[in-house]
N, C-alpha and C. Protein backbone atom coordinates (compact mmCIF):
# COMPACT_ATOMS: atom_id res chain seq x y z
N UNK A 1 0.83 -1.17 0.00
CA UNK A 1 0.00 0.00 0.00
C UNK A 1 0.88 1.24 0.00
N UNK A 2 0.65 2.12 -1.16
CA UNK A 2 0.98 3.81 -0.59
C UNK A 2 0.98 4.71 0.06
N UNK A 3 1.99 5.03 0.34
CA UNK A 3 1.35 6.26 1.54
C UNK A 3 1.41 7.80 1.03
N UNK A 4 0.47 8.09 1.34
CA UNK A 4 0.33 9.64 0.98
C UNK A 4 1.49 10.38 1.11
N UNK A 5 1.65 11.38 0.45
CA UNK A 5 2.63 12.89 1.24
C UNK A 5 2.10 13.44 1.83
N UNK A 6 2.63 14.24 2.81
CA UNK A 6 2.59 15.09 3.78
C UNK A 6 2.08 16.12 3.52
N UNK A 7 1.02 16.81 4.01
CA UNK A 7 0.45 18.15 3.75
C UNK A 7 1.63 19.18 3.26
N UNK A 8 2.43 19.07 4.03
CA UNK A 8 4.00 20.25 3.75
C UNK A 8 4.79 19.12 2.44
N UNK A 9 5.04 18.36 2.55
CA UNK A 9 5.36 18.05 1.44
C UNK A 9 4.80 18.20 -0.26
N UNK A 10 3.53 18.05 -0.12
CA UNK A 10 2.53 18.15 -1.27
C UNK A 10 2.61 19.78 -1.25
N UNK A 11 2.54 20.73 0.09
CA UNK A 11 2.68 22.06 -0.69
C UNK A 11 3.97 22.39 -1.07
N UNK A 12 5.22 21.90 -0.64
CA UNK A 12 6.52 22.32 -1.22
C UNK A 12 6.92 21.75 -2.60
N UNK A 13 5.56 20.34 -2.81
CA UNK A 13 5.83 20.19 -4.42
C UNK A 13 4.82 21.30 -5.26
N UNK A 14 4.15 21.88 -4.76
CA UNK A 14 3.09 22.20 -5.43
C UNK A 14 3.78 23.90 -5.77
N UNK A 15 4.02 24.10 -4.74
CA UNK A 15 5.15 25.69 -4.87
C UNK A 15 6.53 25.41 -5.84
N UNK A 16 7.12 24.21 -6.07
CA UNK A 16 8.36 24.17 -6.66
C UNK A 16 7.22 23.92 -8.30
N UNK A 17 6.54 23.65 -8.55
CA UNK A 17 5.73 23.15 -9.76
C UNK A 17 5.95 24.68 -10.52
N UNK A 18 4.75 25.48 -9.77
CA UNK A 18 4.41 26.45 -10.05
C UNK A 18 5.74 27.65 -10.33
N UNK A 19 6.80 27.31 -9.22
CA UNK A 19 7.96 28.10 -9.15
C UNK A 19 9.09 27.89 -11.12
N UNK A 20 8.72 26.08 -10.99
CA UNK A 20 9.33 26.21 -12.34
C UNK A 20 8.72 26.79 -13.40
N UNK A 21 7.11 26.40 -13.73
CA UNK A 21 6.51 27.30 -14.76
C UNK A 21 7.07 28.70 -14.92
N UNK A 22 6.83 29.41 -13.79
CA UNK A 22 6.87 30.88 -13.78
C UNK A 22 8.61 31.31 -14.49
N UNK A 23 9.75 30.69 -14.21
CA UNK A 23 10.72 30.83 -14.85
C UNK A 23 10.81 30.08 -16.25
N UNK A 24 10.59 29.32 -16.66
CA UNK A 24 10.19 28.67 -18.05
C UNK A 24 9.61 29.98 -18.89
N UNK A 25 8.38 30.64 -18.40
CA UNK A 25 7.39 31.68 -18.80
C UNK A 25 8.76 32.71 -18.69
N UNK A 26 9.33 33.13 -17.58
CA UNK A 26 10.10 34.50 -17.83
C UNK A 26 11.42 34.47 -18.33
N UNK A 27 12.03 33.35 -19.37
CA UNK A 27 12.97 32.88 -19.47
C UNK A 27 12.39 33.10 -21.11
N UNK A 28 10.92 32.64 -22.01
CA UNK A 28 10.72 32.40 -23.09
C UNK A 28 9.93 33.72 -23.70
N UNK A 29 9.96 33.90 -25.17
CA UNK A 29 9.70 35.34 -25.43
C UNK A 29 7.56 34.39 -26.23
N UNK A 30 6.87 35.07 -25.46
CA UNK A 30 5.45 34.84 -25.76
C UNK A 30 5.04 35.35 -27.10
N UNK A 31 4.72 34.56 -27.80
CA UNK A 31 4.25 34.44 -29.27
C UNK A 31 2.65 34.33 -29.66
N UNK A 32 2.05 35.66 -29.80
CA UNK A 32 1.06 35.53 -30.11
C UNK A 32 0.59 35.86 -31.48
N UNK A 33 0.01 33.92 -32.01
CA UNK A 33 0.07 34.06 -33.45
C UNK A 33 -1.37 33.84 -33.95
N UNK A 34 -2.51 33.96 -32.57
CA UNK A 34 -4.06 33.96 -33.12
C UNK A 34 -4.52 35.00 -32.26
N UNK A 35 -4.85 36.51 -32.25
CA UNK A 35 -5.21 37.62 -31.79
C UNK A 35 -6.32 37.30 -31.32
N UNK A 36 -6.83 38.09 -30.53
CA UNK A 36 -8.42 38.03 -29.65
C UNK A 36 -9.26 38.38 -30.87
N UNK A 37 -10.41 37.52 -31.00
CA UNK A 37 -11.30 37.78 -32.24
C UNK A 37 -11.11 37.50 -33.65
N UNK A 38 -10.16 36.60 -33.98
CA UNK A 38 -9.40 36.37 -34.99
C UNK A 38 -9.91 34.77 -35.45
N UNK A 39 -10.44 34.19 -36.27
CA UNK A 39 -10.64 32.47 -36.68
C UNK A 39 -9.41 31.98 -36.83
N UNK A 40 -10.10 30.03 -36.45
CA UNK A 40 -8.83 29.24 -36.05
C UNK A 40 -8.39 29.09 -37.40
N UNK A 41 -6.98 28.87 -37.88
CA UNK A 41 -7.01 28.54 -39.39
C UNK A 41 -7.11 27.33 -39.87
N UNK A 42 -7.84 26.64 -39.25
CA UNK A 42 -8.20 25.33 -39.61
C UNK A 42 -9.98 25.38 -39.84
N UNK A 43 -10.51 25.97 -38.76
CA UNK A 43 -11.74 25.91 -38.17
C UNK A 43 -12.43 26.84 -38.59
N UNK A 44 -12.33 27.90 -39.47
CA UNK A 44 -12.90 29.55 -39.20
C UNK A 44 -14.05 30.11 -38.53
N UNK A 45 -14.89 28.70 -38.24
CA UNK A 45 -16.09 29.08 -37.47
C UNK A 45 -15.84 28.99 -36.23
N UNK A 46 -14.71 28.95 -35.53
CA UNK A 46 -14.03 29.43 -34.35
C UNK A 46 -13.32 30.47 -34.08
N UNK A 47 -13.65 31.38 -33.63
CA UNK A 47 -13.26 32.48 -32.76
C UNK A 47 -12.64 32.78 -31.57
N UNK A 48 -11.22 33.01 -31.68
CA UNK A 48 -10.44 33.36 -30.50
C UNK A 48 -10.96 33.90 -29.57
N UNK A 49 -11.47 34.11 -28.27
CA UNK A 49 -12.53 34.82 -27.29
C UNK A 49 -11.08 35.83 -26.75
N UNK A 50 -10.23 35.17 -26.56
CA UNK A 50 -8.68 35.75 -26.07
C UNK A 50 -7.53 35.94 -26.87
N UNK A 51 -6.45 36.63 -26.74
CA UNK A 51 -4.71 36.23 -27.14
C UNK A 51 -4.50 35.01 -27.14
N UNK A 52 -4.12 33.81 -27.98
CA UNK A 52 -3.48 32.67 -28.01
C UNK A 52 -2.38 33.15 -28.79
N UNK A 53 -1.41 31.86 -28.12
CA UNK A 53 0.05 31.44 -28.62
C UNK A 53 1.11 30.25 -27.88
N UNK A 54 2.06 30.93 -28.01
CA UNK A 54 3.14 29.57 -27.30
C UNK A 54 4.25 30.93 -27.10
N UNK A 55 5.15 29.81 -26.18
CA UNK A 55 6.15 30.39 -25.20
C UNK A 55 7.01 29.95 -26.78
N UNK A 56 8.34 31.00 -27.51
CA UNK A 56 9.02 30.34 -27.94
C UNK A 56 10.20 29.55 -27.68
N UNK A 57 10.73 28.40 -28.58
CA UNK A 57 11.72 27.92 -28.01
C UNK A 57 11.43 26.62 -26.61
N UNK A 58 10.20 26.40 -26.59
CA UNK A 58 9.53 25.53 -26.12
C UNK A 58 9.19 24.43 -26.53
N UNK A 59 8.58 23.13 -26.50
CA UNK A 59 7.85 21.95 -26.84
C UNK A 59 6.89 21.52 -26.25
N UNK A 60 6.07 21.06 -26.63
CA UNK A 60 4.33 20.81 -25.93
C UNK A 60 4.27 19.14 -26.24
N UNK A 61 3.51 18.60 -26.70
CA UNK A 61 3.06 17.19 -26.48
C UNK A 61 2.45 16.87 -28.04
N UNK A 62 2.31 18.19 -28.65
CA UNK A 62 1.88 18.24 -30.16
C UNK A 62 2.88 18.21 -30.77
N UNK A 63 4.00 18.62 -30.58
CA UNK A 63 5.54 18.83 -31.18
C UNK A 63 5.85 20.57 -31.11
N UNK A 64 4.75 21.40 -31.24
CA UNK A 64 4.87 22.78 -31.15
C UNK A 64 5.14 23.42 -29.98
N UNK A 65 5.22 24.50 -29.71
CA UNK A 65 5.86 25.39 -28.94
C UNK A 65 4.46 24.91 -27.23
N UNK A 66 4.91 25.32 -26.27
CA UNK A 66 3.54 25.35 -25.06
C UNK A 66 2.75 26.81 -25.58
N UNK A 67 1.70 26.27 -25.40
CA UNK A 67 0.44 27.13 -25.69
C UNK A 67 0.09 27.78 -24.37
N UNK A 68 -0.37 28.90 -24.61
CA UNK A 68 -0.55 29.94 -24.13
C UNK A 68 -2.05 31.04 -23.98
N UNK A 69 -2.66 31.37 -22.91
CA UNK A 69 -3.43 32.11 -23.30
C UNK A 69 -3.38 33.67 -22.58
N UNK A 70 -3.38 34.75 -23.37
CA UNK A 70 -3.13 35.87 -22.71
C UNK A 70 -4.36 36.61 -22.00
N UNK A 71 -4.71 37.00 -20.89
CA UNK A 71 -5.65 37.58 -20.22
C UNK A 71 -5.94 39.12 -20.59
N UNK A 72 -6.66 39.43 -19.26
CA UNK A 72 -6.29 41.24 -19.32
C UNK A 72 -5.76 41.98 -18.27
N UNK A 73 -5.17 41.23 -17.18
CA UNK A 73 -4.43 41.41 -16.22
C UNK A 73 -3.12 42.13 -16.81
N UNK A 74 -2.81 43.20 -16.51
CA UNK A 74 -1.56 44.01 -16.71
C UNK A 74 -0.05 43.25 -16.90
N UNK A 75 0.19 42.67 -15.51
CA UNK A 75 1.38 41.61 -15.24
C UNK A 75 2.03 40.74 -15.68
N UNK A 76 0.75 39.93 -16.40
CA UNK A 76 0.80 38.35 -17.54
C UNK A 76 1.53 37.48 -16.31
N UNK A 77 0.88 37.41 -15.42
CA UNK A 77 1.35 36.35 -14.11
C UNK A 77 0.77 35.08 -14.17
N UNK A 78 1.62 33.94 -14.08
CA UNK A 78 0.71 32.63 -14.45
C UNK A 78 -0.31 32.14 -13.36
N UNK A 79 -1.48 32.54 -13.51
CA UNK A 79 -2.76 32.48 -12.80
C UNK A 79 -3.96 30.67 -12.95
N UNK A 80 -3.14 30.57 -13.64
CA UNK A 80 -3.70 29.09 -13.98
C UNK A 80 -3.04 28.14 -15.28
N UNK A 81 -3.51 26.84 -14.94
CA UNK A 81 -3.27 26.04 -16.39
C UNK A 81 -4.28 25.15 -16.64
N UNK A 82 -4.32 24.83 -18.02
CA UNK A 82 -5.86 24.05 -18.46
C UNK A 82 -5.07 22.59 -18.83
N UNK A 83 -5.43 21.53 -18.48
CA UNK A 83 -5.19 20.47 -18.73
C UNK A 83 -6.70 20.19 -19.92
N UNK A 84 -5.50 19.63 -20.94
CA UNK A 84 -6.87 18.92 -22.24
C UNK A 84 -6.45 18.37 -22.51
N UNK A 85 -7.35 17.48 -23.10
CA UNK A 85 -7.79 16.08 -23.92
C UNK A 85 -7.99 16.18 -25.49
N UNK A 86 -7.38 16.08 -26.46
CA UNK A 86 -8.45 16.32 -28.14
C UNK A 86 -8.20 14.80 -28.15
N UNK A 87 -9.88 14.19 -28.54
CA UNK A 87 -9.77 12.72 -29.43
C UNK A 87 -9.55 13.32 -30.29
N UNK A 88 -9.61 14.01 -31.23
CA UNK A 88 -9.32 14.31 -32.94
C UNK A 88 -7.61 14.52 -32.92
N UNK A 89 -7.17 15.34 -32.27
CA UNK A 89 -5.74 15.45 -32.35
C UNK A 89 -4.54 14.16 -31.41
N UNK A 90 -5.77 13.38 -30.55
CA UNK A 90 -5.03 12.27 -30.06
C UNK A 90 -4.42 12.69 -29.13
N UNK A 91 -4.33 13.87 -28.54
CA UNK A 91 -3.24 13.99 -27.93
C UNK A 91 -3.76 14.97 -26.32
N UNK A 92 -3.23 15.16 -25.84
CA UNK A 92 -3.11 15.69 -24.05
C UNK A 92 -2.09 16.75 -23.89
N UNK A 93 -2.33 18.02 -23.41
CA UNK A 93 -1.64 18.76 -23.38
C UNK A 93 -1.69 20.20 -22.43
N UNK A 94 -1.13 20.57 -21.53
CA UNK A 94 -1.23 21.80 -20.62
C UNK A 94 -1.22 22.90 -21.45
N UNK A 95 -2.12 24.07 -21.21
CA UNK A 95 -2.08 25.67 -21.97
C UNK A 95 -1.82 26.04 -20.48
N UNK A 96 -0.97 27.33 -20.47
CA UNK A 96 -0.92 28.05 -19.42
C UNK A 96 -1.77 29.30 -19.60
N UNK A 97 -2.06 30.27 -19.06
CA UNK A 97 -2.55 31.25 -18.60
C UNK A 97 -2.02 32.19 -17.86
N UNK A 98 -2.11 33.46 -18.80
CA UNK A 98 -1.09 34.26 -18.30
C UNK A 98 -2.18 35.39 -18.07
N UNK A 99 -2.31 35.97 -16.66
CA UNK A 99 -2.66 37.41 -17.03
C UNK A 99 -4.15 37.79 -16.85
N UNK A 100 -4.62 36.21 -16.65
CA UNK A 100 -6.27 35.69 -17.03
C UNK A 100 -6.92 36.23 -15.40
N UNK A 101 -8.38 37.06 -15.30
CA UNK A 101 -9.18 37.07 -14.38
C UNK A 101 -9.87 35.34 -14.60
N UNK A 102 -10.38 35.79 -13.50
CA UNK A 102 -11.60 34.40 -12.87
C UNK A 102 -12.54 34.06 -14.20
N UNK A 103 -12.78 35.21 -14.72
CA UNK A 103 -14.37 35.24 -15.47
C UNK A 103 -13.43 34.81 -17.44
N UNK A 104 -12.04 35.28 -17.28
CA UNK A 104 -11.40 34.31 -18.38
C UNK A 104 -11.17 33.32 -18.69
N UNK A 105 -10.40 32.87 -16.95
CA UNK A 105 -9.91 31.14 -17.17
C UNK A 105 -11.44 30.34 -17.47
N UNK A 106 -12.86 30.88 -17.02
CA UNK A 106 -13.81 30.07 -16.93
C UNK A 106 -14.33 30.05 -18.62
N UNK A 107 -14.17 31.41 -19.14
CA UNK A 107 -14.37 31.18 -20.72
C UNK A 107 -13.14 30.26 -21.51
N UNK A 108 -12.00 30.08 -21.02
CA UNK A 108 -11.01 29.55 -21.82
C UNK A 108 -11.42 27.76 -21.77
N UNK A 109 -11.62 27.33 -20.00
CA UNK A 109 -12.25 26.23 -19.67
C UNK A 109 -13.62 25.73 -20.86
N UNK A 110 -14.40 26.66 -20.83
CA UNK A 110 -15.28 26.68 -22.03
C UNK A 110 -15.20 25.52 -22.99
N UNK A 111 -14.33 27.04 -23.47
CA UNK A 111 -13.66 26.90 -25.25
C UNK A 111 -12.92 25.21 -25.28
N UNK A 112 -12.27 24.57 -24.23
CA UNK A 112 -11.67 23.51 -24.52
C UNK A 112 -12.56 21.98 -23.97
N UNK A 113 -13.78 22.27 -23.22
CA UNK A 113 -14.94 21.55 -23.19
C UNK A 113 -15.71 21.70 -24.20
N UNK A 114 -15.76 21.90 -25.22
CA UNK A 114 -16.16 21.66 -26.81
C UNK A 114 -16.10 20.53 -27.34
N UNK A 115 -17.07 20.15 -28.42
CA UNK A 115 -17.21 18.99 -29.36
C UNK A 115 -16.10 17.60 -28.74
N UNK A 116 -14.90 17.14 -29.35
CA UNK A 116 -14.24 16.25 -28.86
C UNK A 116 -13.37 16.29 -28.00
N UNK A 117 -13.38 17.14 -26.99
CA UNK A 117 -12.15 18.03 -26.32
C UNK A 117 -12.80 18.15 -25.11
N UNK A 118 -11.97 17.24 -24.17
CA UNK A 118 -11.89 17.78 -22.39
C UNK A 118 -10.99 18.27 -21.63
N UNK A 119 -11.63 19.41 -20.87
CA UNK A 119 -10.36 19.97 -19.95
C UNK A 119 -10.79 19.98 -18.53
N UNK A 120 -9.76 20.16 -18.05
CA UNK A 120 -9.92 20.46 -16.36
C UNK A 120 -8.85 22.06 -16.41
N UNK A 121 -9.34 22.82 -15.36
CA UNK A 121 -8.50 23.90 -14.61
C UNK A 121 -8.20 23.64 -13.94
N UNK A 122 -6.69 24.31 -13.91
CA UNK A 122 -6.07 24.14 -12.11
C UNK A 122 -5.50 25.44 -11.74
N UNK A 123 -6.28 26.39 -11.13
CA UNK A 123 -6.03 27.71 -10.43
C UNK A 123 -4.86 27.36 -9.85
N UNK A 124 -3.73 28.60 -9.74
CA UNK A 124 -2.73 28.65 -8.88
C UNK A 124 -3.35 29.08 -7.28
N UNK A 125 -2.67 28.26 -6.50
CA UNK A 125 -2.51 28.80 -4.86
C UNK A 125 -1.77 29.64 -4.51
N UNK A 126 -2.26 31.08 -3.93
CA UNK A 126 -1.77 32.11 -4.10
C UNK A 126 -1.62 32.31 -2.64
């Protein structure tokens, strides 16, 4: 049988998690290559609600750069990440969130609970 971690243990992994994102993010120059309001170029009957892109100089689980979504928070502080699912693209992959209020990450959550596509959020502990 397993034994759990330690309340302090699980938060000193959970702070070193978050601690690496945030330098990954301020280490890579943010590439935004689908503007807020702009169609997917695959999809056109999809509409960017936000800034999408990728960190450059990165790798994701698709082969492309980590994806990215830009908020309207001044800072671009990583405020969350969306864990998804595409059956069509086969594949599983984290978007971060930079910058995003409450009432964004819940539209971005949205956008990736669509047709063949599941996500979960995971708010940062602040």
């Amino acid at each position: 049988m397993m034994s759990r971690p330690s309340t302090s243990l699980h938060s000193a992994q959970d702070a070193r998690f978050w601690q690496t994102l945030d330098r990954l993010v301020a280490e890579s120059r943010i590439v935004i290559d689908r503007p807020r309001g702009t169609p997917h170029p695959r999809y056109p009957e999809f509409i960017y609600p936000l800034d999408y892109g990728y960190l450059d100089g990165t790798t994701a689980a698709d082969g492309d750069g980590i994806d990215v979504w830009l908020g309207s928070l001044p800072d671009r502080a990583l405020t969350a990440i969306v864990c998804t699912v595409d059956l069509i693209g086969r594949d599983a992959e984290i978007k971060l969130l930079l910058g995003c209020t409450g009432e964004e990450a819940q539209i971005i959550l949205a956008t990736h609970n669509s047709g063949p596509q599941a996500a979960t959020l995971i708010k940062r502990g602040l």
